[in-house]
C-alpha atoms as a PDB file:
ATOM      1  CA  UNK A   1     149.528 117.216 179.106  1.00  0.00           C
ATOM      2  CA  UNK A   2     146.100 117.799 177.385  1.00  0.00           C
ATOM      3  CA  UNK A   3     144.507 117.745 179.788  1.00  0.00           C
ATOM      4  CA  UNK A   4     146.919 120.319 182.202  1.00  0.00           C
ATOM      5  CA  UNK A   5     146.666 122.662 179.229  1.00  0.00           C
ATOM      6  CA  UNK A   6     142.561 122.776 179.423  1.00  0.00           C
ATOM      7  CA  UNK A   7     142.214 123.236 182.966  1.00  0.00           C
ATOM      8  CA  UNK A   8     145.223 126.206 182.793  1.00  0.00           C
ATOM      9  CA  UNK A   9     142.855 128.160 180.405  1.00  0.00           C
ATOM     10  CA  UNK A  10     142.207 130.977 181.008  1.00  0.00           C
ATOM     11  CA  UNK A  11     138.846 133.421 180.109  1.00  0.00           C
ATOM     12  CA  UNK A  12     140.794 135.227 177.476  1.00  0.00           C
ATOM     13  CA  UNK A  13     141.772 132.257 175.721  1.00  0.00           C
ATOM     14  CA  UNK A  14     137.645 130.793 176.180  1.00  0.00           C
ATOM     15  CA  UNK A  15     136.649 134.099 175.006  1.00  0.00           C
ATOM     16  CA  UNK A  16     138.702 134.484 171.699  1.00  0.00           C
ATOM     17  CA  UNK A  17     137.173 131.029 171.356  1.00  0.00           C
ATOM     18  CA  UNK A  18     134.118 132.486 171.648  1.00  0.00           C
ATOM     19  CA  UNK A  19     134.650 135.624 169.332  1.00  0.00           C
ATOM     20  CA  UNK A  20     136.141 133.065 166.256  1.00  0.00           C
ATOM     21  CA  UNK A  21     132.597 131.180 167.042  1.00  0.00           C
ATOM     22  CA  UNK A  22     130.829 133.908 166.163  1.00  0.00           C
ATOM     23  CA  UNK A  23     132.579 134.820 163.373  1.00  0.00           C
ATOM     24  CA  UNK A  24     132.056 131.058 161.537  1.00  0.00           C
ATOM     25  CA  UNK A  25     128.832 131.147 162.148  1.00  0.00           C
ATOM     26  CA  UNK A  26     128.310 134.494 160.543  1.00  0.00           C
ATOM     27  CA  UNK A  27     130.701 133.558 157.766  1.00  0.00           C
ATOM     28  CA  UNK A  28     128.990 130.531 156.825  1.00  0.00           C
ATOM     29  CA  UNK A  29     124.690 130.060 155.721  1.00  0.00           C
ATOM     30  CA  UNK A  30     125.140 126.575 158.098  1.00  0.00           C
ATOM     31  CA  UNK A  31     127.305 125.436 160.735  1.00  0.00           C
ATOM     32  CA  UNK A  32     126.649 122.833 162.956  1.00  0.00           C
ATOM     33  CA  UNK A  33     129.002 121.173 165.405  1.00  0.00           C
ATOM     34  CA  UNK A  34     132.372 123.481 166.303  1.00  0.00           C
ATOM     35  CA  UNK A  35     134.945 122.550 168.364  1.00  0.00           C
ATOM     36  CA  UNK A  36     137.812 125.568 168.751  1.00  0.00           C
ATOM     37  CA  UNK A  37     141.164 125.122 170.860  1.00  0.00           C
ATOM     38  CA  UNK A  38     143.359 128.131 171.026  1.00  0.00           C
ATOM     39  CA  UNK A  39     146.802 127.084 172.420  1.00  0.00           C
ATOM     40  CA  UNK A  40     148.589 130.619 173.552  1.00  0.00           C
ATOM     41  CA  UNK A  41     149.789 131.949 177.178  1.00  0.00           C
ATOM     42  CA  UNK A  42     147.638 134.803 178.626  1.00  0.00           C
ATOM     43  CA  UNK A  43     150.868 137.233 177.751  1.00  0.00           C
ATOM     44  CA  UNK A  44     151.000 136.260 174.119  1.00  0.00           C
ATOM     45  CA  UNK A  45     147.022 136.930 173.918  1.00  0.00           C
ATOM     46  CA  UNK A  46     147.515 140.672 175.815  1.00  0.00           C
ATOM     47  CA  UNK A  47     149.780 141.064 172.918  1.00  0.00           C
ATOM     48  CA  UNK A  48     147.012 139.782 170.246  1.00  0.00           C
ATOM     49  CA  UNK A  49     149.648 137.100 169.642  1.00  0.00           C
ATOM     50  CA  UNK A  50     147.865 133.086 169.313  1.00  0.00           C
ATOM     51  CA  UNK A  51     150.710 130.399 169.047  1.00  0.00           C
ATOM     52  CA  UNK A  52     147.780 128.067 167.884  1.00  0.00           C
ATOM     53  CA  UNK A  53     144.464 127.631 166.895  1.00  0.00           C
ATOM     54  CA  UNK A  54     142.883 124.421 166.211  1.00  0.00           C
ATOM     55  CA  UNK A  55     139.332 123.858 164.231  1.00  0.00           C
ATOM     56  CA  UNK A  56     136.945 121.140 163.579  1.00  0.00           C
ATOM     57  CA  UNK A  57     133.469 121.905 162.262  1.00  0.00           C
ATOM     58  CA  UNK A  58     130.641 119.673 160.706  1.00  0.00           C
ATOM     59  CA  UNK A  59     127.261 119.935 158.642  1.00  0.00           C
ATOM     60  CA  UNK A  60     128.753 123.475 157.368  1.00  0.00           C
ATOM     61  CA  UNK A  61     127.473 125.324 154.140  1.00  0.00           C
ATOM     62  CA  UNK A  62     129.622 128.110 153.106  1.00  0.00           C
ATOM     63  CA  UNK A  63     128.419 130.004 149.938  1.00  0.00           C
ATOM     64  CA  UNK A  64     126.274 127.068 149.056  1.00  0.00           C
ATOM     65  CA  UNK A  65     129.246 124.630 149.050  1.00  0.00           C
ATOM     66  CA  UNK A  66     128.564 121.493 151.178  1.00  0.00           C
ATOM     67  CA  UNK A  67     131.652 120.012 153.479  1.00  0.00           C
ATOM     68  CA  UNK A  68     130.976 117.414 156.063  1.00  0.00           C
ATOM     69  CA  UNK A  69     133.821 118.186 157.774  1.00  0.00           C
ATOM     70  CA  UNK A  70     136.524 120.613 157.955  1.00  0.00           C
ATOM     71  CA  UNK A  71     139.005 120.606 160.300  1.00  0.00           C
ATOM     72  CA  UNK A  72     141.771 123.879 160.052  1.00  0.00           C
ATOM     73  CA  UNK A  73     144.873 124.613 161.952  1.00  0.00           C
ATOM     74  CA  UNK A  74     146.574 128.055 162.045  1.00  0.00           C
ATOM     75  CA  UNK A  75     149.968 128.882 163.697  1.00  0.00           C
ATOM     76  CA  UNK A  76     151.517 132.262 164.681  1.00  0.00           C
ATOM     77  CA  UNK A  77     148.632 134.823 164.429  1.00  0.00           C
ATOM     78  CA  UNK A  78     148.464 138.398 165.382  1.00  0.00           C
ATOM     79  CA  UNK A  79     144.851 139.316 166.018  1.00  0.00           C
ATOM     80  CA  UNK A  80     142.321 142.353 167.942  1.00  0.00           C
ATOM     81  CA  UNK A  81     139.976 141.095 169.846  1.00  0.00           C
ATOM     82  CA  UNK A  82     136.897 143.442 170.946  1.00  0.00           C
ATOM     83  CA  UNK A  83     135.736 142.342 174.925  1.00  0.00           C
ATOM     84  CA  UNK A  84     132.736 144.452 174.512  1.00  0.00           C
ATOM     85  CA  UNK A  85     131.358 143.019 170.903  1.00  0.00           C
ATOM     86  CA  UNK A  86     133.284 139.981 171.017  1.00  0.00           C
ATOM     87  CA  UNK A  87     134.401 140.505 167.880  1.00  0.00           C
ATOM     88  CA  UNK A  88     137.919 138.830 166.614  1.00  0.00           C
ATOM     89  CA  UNK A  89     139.926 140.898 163.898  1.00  0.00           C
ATOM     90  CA  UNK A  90     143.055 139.170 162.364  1.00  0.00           C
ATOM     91  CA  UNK A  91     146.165 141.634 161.977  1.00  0.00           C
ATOM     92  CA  UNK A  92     147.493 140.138 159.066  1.00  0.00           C
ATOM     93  CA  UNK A  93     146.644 137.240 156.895  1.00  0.00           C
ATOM     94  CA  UNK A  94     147.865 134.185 158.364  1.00  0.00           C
ATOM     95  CA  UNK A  95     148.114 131.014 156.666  1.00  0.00           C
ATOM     96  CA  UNK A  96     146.055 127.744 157.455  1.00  0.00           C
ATOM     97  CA  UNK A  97     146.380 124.615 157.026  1.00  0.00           C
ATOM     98  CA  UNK A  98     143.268 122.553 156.272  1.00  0.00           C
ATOM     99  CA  UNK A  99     142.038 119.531 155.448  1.00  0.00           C
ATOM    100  CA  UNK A 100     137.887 119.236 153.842  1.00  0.00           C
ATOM    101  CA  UNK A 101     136.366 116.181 153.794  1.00  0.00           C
ATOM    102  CA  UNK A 102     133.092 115.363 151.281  1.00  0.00           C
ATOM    103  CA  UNK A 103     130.782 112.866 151.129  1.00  0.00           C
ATOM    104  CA  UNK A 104     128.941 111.864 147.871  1.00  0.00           C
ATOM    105  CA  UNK A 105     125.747 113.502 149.351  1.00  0.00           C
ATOM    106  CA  UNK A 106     127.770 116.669 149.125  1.00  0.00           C
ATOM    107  CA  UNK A 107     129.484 116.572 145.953  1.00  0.00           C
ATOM    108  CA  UNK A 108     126.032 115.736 144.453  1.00  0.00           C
ATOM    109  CA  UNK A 109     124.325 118.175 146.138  1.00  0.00           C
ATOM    110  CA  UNK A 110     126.257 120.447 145.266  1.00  0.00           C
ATOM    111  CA  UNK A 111     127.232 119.997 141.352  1.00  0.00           C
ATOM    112  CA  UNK A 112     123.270 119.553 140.640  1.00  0.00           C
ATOM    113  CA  UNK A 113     122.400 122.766 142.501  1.00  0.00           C
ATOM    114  CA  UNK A 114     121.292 126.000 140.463  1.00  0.00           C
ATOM    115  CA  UNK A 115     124.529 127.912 142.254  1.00  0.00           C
ATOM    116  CA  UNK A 116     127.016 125.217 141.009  1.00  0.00           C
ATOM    117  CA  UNK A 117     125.535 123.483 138.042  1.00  0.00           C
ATOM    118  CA  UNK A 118     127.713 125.423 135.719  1.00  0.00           C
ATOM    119  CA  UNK A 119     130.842 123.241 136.775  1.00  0.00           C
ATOM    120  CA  UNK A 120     128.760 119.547 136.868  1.00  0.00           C
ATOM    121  CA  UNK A 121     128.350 120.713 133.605  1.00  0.00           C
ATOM    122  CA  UNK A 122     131.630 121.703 132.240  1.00  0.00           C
ATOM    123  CA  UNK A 123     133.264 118.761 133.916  1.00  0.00           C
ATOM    124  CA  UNK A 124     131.071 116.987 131.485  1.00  0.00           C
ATOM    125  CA  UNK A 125     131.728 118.599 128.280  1.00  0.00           C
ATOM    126  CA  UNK A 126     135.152 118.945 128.836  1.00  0.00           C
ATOM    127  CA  UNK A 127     136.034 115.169 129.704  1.00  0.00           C
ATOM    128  CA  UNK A 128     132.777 113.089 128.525  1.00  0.00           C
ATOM    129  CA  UNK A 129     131.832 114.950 125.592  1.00  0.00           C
ATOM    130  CA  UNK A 130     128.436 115.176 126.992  1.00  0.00           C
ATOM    131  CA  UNK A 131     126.218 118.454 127.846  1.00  0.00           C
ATOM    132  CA  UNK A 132     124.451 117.865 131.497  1.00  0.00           C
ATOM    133  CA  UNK A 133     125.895 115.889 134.486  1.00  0.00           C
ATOM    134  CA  UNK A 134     122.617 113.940 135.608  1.00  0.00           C
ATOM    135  CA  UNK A 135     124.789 112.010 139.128  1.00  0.00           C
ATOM    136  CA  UNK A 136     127.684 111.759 141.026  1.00  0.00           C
ATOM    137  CA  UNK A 137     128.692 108.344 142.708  1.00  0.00           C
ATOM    138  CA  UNK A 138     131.576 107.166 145.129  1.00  0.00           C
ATOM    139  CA  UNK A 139     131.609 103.966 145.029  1.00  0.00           C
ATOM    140  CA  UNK A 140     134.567 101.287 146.640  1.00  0.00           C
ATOM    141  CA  UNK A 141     136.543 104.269 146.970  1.00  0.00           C
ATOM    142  CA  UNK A 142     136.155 105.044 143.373  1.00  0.00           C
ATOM    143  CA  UNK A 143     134.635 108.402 141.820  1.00  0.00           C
ATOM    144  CA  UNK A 144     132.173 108.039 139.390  1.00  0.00           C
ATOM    145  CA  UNK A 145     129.621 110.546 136.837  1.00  0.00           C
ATOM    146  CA  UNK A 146     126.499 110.123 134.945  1.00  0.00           C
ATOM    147  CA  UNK A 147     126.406 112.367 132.120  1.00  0.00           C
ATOM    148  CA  UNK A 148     123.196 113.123 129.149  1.00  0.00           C
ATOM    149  CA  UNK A 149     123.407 114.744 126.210  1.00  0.00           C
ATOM    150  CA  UNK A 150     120.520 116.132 124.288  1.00  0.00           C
ATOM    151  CA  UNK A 151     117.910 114.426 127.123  1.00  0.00           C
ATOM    152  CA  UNK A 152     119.785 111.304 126.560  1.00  0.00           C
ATOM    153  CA  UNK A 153     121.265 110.059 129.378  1.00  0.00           C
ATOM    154  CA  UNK A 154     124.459 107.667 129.868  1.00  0.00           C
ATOM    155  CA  UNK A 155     123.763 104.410 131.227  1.00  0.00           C
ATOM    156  CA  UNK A 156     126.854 103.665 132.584  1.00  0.00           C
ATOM    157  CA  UNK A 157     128.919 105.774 134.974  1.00  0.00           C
ATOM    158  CA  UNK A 158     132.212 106.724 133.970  1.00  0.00           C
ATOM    159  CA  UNK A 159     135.105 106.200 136.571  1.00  0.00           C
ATOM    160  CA  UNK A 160     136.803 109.563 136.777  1.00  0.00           C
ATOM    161  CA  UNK A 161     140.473 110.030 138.781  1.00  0.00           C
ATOM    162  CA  UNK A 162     140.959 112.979 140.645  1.00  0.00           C
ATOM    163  CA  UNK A 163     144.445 114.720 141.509  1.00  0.00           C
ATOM    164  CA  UNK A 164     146.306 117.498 142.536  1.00  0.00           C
ATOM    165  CA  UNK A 165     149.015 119.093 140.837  1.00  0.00           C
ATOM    166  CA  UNK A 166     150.995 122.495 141.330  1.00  0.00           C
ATOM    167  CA  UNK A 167     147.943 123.463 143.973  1.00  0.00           C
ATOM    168  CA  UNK A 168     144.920 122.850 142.209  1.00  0.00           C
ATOM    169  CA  UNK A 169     142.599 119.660 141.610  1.00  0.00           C
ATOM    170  CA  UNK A 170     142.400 117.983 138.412  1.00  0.00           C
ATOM    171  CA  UNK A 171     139.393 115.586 136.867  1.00  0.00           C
ATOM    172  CA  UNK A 172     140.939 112.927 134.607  1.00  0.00           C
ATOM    173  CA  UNK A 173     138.881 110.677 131.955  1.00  0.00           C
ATOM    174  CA  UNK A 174     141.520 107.871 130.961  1.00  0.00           C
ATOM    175  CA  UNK A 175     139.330 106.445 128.279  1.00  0.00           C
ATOM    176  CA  UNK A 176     139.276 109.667 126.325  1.00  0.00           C
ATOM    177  CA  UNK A 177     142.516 111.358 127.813  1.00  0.00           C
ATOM    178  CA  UNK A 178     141.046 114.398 128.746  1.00  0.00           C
ATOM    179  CA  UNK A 179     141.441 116.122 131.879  1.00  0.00           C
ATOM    180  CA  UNK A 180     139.952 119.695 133.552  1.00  0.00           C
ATOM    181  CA  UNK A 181     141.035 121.851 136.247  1.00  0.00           C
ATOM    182  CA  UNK A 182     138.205 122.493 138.738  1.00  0.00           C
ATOM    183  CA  UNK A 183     138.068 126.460 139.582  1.00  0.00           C
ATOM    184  CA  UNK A 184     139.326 127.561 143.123  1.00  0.00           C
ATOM    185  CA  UNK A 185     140.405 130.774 144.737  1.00  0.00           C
ATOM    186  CA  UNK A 186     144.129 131.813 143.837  1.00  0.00           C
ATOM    187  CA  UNK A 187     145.061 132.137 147.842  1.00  0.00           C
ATOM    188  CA  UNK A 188     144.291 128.074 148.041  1.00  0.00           C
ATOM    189  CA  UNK A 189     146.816 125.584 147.322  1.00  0.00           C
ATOM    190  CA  UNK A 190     145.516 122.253 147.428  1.00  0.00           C
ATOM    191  CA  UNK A 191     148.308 119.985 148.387  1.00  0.00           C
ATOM    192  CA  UNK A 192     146.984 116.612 148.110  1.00  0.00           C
ATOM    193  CA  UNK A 193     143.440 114.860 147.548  1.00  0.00           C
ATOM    194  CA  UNK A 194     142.148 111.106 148.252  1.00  0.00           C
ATOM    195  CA  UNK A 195     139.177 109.229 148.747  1.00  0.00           C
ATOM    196  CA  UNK A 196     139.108 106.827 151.831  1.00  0.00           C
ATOM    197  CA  UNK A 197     136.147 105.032 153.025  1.00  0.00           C
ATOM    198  CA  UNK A 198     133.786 106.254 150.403  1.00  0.00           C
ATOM    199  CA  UNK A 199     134.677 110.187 151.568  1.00  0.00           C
ATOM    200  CA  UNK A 200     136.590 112.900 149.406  1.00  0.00           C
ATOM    201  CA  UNK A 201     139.246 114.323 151.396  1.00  0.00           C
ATOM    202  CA  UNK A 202     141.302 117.661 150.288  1.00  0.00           C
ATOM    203  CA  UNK A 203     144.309 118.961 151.954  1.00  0.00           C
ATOM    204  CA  UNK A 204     145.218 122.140 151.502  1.00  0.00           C
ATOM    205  CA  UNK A 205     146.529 125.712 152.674  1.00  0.00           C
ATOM    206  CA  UNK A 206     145.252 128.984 152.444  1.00  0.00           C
ATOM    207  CA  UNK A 207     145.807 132.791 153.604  1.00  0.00           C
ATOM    208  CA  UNK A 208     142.459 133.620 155.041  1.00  0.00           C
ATOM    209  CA  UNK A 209     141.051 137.752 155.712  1.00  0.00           C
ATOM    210  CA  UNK A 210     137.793 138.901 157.444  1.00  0.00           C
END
């Protein structure tokens, strides 16, 4: 059935898949691998109407955050699409579903970076009593933190549980029973997070505007 449905494709459909391209790429500092599929007849895309649009991207920086993966899926879209610029204009603001995935590399990366230290370091004054985050770790599935305080650094790294609840993510510290909510845009709802095979994965949904 797959299979029926690519060769049935038709250029409208390859060149809105071309158009969102373009607009990733300019959206985001770093994209590497894409891979778009937009699932809609040729009448419902005269009509600027897409029944479905599936994406998986890798290697992507997006205002200096680092994902590894992110795969979205958006259903029901009105959109314009420009032939002559190829450019791809949503109507309204649909809602995706997504799902990001992070590897420790990442989260490091990212937390120990001049555009994102502020939160490595509120995450440890707020639930290890300490001023600096120094590392992040994810080890047998398990998320850990190196903290310092006053050039003094931790020795051990403290095992810290993450969870979502009422759409946002949560860092919990057991031992002291403390527990901070990590800043994210309003129009995100995270719905669930894990860690499986050493990788952060977050579900969520979103409304999403160019």
């Amino acid at each position: 059935m797959t299979s029926k449905r690519i060769r049935e494709k038709g250029i409208l459909a390859k060149l809105l898949e071309q158009g969102l391209r373009i607009l990733l790429i300019k959206e985001c500092k770093k994209i590497s691998k894409i891979k778009i599929d937009i699932i809609s007849s040729s009448n419902q895309i005269i009509k600027g109407e897409l029944q479905k649009i599936n994406i998986i991207a890798e290697d992507i920086n997006y205002k200096d955050l680092l994902f590894d993966e992110v795969e979205i899926e958006a259903n029901h879209i009105n959109v314009n699409f420009n032939l002559i610029n190829k450019g791809l204009y949503f109507k309204n603001n649909p809602i995706i579903k997504f799902k990001i995935s992070l590897s420790q590399n990442s989260i490091r990366t990212v937390l120990l970076s001049n555009c994102w230290d502020w939160i490595g370091n509120s995450i440890s004054k707020e639930i290890l009593n300490q001023n600096k985050l120094e590392d992040v770790k994810i080890k047998n599935d398990k998320f850990l933190i190196n903290a310092s305080k006053s050039n003094k650094t931790i020795n051990e790294l403290e095992q810290i549980n993450i969870k979502a609840e009422e759409g946002k993510i949560y860092l919990e510290n057991k031992n002291y029973n403390k527990t901070i909510q990590i800043p994210i845009e309003d129009k995100i709802y995270i719905e669930n997070v894990n860690i499986e095979n050493n990788i952060l994965n977050i579900f969520a949904n979103s409304y999403i505007s160019f």
